[in-house]
N, C-alpha and C. Protein backbone atom coordinates (compact mmCIF):
# COMPACT_ATOMS: atom_id res chain seq x y z
N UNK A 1 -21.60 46.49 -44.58
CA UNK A 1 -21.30 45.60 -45.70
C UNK A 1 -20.03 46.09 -46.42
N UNK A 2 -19.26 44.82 -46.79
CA UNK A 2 -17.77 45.15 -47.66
C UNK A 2 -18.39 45.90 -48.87
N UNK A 3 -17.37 47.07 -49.03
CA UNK A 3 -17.91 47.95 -50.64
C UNK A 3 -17.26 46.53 -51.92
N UNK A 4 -18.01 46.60 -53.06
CA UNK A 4 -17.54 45.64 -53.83
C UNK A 4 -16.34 45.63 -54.09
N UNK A 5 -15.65 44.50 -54.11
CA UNK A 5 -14.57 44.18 -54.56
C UNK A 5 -14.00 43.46 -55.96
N UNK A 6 -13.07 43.84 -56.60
CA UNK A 6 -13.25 42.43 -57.87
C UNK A 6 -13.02 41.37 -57.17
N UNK A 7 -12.52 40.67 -56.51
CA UNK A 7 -12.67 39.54 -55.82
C UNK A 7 -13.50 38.82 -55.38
N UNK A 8 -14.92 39.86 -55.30
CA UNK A 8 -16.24 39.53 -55.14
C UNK A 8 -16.50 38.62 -56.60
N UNK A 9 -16.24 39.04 -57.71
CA UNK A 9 -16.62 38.31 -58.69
C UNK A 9 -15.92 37.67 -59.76
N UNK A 10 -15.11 36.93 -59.06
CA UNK A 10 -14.02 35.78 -59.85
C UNK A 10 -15.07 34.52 -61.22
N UNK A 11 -14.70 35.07 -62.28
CA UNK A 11 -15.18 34.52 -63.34
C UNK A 11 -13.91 33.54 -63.45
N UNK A 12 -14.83 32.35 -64.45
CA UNK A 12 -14.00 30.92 -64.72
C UNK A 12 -14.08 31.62 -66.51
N UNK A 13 -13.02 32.10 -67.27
CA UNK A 13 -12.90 32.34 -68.55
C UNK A 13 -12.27 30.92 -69.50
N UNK A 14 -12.46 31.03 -70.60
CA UNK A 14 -12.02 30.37 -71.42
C UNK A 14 -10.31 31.23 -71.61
N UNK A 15 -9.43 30.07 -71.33
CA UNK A 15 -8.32 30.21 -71.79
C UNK A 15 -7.75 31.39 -72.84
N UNK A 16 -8.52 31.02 -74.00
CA UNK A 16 -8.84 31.49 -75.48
C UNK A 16 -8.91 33.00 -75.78
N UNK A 17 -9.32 33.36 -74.50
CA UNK A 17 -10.12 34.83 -74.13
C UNK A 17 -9.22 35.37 -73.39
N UNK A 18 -8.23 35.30 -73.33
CA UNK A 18 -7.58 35.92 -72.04
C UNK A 18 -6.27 36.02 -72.87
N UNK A 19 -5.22 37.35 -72.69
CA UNK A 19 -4.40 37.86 -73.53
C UNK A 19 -3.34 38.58 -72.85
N UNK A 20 -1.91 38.01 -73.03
CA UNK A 20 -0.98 38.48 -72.22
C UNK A 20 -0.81 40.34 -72.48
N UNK A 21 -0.95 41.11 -71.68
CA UNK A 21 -0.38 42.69 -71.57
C UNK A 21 0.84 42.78 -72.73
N UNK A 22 1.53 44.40 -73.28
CA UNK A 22 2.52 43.76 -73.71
C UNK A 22 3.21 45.08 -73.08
N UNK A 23 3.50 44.81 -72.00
CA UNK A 23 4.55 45.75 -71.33
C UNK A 23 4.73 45.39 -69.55
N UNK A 24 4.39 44.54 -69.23
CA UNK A 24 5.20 43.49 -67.92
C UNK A 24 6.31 43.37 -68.33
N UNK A 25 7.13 44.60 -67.25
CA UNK A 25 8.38 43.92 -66.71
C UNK A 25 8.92 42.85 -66.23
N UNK A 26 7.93 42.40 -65.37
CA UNK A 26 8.19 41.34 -64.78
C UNK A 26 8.66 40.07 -65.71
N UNK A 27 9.17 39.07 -65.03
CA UNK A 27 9.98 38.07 -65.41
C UNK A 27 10.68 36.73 -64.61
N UNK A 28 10.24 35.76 -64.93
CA UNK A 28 10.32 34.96 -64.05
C UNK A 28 11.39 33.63 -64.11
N UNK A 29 12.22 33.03 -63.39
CA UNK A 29 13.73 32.24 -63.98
C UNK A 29 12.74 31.18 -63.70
N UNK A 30 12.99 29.84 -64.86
CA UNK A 30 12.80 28.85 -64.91
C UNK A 30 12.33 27.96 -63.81
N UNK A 31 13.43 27.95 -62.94
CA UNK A 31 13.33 26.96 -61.88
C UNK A 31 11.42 27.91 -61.24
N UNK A 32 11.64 28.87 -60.89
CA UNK A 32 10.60 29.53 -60.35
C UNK A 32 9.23 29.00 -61.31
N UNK A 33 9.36 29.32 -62.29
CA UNK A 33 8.28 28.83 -63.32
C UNK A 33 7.81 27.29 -63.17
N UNK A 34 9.12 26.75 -62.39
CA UNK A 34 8.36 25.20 -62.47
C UNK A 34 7.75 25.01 -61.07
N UNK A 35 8.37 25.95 -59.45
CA UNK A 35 7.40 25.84 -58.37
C UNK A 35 6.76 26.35 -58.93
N UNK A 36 6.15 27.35 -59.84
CA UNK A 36 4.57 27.81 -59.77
C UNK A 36 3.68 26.48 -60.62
N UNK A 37 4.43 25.89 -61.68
CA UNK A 37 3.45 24.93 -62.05
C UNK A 37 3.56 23.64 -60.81
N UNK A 38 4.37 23.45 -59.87
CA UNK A 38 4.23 22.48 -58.97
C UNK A 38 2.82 23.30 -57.71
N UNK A 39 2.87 24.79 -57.80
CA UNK A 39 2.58 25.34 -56.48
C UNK A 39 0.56 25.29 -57.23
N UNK A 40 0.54 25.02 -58.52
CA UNK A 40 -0.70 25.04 -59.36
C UNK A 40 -1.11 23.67 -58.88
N UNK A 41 -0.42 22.44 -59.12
CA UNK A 41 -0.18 21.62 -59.46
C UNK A 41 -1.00 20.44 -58.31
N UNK A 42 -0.41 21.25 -57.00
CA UNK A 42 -0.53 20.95 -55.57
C UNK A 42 -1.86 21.63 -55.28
N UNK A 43 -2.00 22.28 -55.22
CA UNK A 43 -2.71 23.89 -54.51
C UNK A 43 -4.00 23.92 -55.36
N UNK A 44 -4.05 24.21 -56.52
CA UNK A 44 -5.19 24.74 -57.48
C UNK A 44 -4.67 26.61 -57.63
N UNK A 45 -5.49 26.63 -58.15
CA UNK A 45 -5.56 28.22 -58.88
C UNK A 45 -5.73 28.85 -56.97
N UNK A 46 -5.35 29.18 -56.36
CA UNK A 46 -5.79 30.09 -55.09
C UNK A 46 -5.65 31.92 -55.16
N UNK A 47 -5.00 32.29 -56.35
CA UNK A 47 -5.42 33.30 -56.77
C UNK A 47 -5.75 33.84 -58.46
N UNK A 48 -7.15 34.58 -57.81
CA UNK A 48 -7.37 34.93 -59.58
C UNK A 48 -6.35 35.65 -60.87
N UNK A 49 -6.38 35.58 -62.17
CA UNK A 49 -5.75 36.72 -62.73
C UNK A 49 -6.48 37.43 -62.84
N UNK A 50 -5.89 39.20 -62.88
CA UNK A 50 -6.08 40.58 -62.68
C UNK A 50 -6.03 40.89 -64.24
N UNK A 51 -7.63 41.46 -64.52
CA UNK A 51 -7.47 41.27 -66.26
C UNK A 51 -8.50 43.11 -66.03
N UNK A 52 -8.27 43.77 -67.16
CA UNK A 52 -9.34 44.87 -67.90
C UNK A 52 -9.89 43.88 -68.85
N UNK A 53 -11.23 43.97 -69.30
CA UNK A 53 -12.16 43.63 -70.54
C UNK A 53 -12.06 44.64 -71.47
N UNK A 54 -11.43 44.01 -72.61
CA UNK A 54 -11.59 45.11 -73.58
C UNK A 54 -12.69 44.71 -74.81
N UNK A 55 -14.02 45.91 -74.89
CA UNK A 55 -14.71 44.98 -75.62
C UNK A 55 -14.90 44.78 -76.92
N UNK A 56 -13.72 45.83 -77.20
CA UNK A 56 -13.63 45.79 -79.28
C UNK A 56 -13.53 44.18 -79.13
N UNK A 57 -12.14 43.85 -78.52
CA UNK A 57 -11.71 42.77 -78.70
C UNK A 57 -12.09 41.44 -78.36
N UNK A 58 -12.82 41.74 -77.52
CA UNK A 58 -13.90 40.63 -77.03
C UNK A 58 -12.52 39.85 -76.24
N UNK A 59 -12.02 40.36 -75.91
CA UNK A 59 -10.40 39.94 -74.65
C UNK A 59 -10.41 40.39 -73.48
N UNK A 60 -10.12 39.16 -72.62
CA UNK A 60 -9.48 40.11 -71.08
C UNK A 60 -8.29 40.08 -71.15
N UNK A 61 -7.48 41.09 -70.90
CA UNK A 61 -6.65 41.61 -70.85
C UNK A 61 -5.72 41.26 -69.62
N UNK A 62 -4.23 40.51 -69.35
CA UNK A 62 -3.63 40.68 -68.42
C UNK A 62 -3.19 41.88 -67.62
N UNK A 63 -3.40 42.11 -66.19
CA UNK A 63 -2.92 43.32 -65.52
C UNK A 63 -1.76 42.49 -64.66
N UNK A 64 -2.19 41.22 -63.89
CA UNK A 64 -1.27 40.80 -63.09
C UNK A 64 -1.78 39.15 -63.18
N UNK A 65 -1.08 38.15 -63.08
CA UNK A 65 -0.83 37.05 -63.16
C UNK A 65 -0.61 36.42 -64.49
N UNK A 66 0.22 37.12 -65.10
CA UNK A 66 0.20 35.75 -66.61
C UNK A 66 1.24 34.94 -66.41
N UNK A 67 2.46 35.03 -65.22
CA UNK A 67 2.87 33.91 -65.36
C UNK A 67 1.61 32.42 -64.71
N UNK A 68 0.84 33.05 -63.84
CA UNK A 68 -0.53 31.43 -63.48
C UNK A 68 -0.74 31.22 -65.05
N UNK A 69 -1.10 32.19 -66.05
CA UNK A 69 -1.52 32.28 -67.16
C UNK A 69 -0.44 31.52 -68.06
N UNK A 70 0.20 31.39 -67.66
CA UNK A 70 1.81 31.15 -68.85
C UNK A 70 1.87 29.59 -68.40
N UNK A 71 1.30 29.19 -67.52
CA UNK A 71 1.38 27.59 -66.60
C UNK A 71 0.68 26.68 -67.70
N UNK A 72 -0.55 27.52 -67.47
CA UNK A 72 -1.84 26.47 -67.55
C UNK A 72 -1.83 26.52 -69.26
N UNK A 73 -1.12 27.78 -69.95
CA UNK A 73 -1.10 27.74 -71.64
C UNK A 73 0.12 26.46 -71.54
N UNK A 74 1.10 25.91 -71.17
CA UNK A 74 2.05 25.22 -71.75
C UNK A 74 1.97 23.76 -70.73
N UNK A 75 1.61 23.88 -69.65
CA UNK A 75 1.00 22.59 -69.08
C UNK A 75 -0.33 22.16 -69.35
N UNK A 76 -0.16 21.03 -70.19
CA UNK A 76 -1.58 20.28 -70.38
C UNK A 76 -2.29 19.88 -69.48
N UNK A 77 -1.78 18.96 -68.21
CA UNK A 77 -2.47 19.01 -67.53
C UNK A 77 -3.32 19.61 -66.03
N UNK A 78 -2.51 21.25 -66.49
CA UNK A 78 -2.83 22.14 -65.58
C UNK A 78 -4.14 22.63 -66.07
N UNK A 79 -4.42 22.90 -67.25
CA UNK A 79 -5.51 23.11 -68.45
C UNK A 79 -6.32 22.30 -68.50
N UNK A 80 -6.16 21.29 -68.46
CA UNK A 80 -7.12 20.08 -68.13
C UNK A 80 -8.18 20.32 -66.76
N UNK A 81 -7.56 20.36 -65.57
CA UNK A 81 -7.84 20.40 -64.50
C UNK A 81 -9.11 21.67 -64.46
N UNK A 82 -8.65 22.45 -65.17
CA UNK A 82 -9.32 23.89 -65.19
C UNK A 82 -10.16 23.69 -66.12
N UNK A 83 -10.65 22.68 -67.02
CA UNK A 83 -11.49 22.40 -67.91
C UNK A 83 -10.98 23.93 -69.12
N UNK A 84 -10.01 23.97 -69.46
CA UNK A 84 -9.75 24.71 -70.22
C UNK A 84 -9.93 26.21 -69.96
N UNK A 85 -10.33 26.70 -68.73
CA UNK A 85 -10.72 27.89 -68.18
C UNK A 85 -9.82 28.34 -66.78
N UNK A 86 -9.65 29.89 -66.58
CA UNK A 86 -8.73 30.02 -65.80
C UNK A 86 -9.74 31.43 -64.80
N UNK A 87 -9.08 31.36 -63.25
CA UNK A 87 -10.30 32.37 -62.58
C UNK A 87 -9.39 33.77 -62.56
N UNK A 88 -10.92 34.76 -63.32
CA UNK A 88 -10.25 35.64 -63.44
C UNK A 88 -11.26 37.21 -62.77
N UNK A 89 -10.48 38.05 -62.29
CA UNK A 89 -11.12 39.44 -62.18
C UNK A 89 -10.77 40.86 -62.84
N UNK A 90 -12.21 41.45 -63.01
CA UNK A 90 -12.05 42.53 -64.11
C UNK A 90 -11.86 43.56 -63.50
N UNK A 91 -11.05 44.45 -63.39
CA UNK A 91 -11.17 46.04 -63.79
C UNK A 91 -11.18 47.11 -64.26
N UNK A 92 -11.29 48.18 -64.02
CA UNK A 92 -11.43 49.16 -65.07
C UNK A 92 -10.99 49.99 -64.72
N UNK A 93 -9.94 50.10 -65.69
CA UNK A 93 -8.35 50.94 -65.60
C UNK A 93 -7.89 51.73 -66.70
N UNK A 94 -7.78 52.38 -66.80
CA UNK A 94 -7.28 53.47 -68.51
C UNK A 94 -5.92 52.57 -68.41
N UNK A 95 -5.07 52.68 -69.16
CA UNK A 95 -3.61 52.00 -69.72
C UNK A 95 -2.21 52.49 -68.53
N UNK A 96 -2.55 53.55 -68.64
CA UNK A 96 -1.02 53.97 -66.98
C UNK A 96 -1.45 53.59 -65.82
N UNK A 97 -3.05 53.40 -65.45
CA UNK A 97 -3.27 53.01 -64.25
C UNK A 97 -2.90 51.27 -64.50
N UNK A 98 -3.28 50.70 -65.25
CA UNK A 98 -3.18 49.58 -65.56
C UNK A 98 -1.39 49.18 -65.47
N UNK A 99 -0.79 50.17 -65.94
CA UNK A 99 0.78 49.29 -66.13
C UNK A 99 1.04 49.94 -64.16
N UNK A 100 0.71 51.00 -64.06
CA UNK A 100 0.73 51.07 -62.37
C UNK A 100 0.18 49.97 -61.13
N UNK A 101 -0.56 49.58 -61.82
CA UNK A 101 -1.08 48.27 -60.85
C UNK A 101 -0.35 47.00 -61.23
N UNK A 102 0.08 46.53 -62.45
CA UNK A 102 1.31 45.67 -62.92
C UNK A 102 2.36 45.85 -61.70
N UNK A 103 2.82 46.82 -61.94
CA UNK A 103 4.43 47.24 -61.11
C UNK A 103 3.64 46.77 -59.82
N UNK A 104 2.92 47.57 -59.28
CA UNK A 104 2.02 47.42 -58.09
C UNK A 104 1.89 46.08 -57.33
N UNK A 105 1.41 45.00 -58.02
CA UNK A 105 1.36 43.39 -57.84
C UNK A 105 2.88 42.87 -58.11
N UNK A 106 3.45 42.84 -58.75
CA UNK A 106 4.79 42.42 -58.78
C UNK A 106 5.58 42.65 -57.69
N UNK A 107 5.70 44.27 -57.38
CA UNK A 107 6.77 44.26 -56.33
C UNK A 107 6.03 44.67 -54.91
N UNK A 108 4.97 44.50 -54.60
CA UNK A 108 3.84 43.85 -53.21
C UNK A 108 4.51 42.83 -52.81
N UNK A 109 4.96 41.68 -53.81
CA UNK A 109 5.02 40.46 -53.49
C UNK A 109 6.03 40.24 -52.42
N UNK A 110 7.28 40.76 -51.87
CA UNK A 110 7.89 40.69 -51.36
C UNK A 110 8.96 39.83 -51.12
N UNK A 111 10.10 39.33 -50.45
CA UNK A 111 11.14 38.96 -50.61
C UNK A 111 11.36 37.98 -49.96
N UNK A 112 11.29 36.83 -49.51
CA UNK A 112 11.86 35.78 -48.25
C UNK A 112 13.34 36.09 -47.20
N UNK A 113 13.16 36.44 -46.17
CA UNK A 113 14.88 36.60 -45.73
C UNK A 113 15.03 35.13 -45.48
N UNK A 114 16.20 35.40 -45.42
CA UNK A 114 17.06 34.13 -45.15
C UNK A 114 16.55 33.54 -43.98
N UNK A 115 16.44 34.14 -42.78
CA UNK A 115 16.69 33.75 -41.25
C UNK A 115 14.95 32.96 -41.53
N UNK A 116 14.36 34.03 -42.06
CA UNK A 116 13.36 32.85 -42.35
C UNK A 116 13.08 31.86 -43.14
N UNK A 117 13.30 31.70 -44.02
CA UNK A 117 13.43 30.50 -45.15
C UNK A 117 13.97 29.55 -44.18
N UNK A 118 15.20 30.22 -43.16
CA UNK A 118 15.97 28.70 -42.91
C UNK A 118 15.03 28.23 -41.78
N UNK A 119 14.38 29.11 -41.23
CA UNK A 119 13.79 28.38 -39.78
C UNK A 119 12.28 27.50 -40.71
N UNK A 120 11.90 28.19 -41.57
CA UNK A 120 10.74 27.63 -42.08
C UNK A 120 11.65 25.97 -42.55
N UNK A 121 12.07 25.73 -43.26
CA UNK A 121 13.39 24.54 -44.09
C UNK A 121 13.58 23.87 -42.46
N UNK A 122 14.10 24.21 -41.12
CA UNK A 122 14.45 23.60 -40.30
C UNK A 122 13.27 22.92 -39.30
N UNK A 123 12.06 23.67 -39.64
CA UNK A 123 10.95 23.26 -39.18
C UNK A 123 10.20 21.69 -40.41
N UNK A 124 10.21 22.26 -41.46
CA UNK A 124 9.76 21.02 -41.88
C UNK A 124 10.73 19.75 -41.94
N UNK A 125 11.78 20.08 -41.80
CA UNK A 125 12.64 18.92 -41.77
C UNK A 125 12.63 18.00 -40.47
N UNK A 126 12.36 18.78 -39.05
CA UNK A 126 11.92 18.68 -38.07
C UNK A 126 10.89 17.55 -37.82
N UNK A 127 10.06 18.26 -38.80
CA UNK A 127 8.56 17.34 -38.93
C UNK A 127 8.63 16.62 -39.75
N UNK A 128 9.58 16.01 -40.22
CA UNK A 128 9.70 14.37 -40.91
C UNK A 128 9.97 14.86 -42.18
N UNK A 129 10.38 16.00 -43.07
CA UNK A 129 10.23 15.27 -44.43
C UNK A 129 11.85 15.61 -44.61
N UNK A 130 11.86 15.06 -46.21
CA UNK A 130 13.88 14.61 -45.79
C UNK A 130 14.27 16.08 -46.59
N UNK A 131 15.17 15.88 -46.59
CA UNK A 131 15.38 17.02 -47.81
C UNK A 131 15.38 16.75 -48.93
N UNK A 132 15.22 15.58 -49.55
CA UNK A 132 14.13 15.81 -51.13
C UNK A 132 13.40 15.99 -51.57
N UNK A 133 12.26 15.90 -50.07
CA UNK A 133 10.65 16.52 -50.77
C UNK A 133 11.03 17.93 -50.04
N UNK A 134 11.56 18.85 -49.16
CA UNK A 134 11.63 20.39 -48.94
C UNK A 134 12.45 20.22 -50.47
N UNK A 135 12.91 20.04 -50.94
CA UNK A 135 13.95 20.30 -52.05
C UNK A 135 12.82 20.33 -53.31
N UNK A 136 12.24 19.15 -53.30
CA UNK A 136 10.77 19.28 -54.24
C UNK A 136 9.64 20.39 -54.24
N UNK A 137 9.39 20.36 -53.43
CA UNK A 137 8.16 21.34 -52.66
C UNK A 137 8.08 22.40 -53.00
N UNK A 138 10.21 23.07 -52.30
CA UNK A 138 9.92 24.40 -52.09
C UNK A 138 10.50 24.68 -53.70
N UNK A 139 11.02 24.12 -54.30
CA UNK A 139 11.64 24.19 -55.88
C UNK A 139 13.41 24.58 -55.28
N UNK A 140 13.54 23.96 -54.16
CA UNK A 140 15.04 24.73 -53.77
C UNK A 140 16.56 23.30 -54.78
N UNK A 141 17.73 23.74 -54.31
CA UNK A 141 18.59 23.19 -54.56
C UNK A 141 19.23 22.59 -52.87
N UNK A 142 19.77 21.13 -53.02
CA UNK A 142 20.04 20.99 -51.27
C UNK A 142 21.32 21.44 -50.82
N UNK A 143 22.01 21.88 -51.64
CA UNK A 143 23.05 22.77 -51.20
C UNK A 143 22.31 24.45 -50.83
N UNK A 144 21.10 24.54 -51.03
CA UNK A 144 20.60 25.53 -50.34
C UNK A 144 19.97 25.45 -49.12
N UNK A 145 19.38 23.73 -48.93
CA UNK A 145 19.29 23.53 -47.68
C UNK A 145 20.13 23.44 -46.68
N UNK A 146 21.42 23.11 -47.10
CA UNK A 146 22.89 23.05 -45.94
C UNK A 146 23.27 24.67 -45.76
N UNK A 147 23.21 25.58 -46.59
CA UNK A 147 23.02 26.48 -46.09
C UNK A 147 22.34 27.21 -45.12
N UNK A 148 20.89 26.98 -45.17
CA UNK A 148 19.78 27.53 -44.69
C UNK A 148 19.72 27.10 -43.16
N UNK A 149 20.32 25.30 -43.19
CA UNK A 149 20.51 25.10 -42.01
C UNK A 149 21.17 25.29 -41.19
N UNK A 150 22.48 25.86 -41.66
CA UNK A 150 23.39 26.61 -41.36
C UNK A 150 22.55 27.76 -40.07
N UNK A 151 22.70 28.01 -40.89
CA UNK A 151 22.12 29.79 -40.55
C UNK A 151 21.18 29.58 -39.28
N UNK A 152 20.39 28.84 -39.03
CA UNK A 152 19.18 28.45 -38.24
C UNK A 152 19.20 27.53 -37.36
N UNK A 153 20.59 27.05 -37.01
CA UNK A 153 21.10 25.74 -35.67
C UNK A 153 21.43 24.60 -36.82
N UNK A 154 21.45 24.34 -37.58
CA UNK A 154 22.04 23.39 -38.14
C UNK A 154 22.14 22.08 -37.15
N UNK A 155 23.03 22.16 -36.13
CA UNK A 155 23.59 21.54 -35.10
C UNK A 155 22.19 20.73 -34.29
N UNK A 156 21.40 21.88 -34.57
CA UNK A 156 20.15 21.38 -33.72
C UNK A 156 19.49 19.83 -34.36
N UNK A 157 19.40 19.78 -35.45
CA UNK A 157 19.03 18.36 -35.95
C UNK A 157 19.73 17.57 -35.55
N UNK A 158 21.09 17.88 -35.25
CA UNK A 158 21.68 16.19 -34.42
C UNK A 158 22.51 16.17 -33.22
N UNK A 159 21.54 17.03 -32.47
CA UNK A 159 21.56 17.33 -31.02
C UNK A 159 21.54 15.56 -30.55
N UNK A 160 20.56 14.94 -30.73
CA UNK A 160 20.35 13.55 -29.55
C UNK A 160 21.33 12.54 -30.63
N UNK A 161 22.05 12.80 -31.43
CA UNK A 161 23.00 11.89 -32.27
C UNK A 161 24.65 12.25 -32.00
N UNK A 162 25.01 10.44 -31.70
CA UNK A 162 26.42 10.31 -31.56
C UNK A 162 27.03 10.67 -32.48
N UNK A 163 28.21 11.30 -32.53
CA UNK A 163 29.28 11.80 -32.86
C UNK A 163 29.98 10.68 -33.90
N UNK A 164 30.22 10.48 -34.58
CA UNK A 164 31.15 9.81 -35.58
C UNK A 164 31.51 10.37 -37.01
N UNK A 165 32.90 10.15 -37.22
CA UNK A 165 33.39 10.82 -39.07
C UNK A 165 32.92 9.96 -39.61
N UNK A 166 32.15 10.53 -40.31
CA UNK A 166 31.35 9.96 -41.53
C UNK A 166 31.63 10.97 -42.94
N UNK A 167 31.79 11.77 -42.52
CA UNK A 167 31.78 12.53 -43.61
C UNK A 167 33.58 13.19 -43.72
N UNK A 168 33.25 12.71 -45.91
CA UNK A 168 34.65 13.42 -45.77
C UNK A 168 34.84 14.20 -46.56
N UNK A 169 35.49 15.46 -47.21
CA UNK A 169 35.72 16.16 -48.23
C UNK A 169 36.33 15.78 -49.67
N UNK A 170 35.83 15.88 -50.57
CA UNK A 170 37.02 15.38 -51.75
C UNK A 170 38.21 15.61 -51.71
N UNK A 171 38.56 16.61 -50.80
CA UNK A 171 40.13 16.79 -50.68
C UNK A 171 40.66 15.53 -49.43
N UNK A 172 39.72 15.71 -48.45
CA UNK A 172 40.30 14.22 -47.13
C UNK A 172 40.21 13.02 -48.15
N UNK A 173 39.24 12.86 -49.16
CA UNK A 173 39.61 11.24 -49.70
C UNK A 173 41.04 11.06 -50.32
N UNK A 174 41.16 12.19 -51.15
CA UNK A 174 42.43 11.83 -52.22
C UNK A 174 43.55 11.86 -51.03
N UNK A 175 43.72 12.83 -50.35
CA UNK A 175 44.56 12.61 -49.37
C UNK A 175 45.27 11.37 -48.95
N UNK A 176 43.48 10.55 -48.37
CA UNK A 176 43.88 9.32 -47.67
C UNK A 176 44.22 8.59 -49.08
N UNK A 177 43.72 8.56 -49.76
CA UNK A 177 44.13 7.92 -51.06
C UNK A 177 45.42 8.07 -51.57
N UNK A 178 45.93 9.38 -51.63
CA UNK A 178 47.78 9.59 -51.61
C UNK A 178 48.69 8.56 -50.70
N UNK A 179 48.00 9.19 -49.46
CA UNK A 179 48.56 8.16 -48.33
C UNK A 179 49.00 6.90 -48.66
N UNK A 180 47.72 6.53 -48.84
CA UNK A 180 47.33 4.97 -48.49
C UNK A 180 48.34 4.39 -50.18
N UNK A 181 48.47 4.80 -51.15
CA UNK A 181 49.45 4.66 -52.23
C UNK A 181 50.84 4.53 -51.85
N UNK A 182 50.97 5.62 -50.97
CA UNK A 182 52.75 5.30 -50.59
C UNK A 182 52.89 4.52 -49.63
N UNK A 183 51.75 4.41 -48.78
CA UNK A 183 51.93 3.46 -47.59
C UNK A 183 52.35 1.87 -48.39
N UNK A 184 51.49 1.49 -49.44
CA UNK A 184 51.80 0.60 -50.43
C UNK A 184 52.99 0.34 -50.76
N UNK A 185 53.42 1.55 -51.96
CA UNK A 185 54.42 1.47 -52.27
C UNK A 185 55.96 1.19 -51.51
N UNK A 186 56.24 1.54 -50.04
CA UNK A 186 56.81 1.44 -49.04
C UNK A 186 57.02 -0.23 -48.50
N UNK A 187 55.59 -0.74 -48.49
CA UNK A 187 55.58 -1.68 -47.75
C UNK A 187 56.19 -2.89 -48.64
């Protein structure tokens, strides 16, 4: 038998009860803050927050997830969904083990490389969706998808497609647009 785990016992808390740490480094840019309320949004809660019970205070305490925590306080209807309650697990940690397991969960999380992002981006595009919902989805910008595709065959999406200029630079328009002025003026 598995030795217990907190994961074994994911409590549904009241919002109310639950209290951001005050020494997370961590920090999260906007755009990121809004895939996590899209990745909530889509998904549900799929992981608990990492809380100590402290019981002067009758508080659980953040160790790791208050940005899930930071979602569901400023989205209403992420809070809603959760009936005002968020899933959480306890442990029991003195204060340095506690900011050690902070650092701990934060930088676990790991990094995306490129070569993969782009093959993951070239695969769903593959499979039908355009680049406004990968652009939605993944919270990206689509000048990060022309990159990504770059990197990963690009070329390969319009392998079975004829060849034609379609595309032109703001510098080829004014150009032809210079042109096409004196060609005028001339004639």
């Amino acid at each position: 038998m598995i030795a217990e785990q907190p994961v074994t016992n994911v409590m549904w808390v009241d919002i109310g009860k639950i209290t951001p740490n005050d020494y997370n480094p961590n920090s999260v840019a906007k755009k990121e803050m809004q895939l996590l309320y899209i990745s909530i949004k889509h998904d549900g809660y799929t992981q608990p927050i990492v809380t100590i019970y402290d019981k002067d205070k009758d508080r659980y305490i953040i160790v790791d997830g208050f940005h899930r925590y930071y979602v569901a306080l400023h989205y209403k209807d992420i809070l809603e969904m959760c009936e005002g309650k968020l899933p959480v697990t306890v442990i029991d940690k003195n204060i340095n083990d506690r900011m050690a397991s902070t650092v701990r969960h934060n930088r676990a999380r790991g990094k995306h490389s490129v070569d993969g992002m782009g093959n993951l981006v070239f695969s769903m595009l593959s499979n039908g969706w355009n680049e406004t919902d990968v652009c939605h989805e993944l919270g990206m910008e689509e000048e990060e998808i022309v990159r990504l595709t770059h990197v990963t065959g690009f070329s390969r999406l319009f392998e079975n497609t004829k060849y034609r200029k379609a595309w032109k630079t703001k510098r080829q328009i004014k150009i032809e647009q210079e042109f096409n002025q004196k060609i005028k003026r001339i004639e």
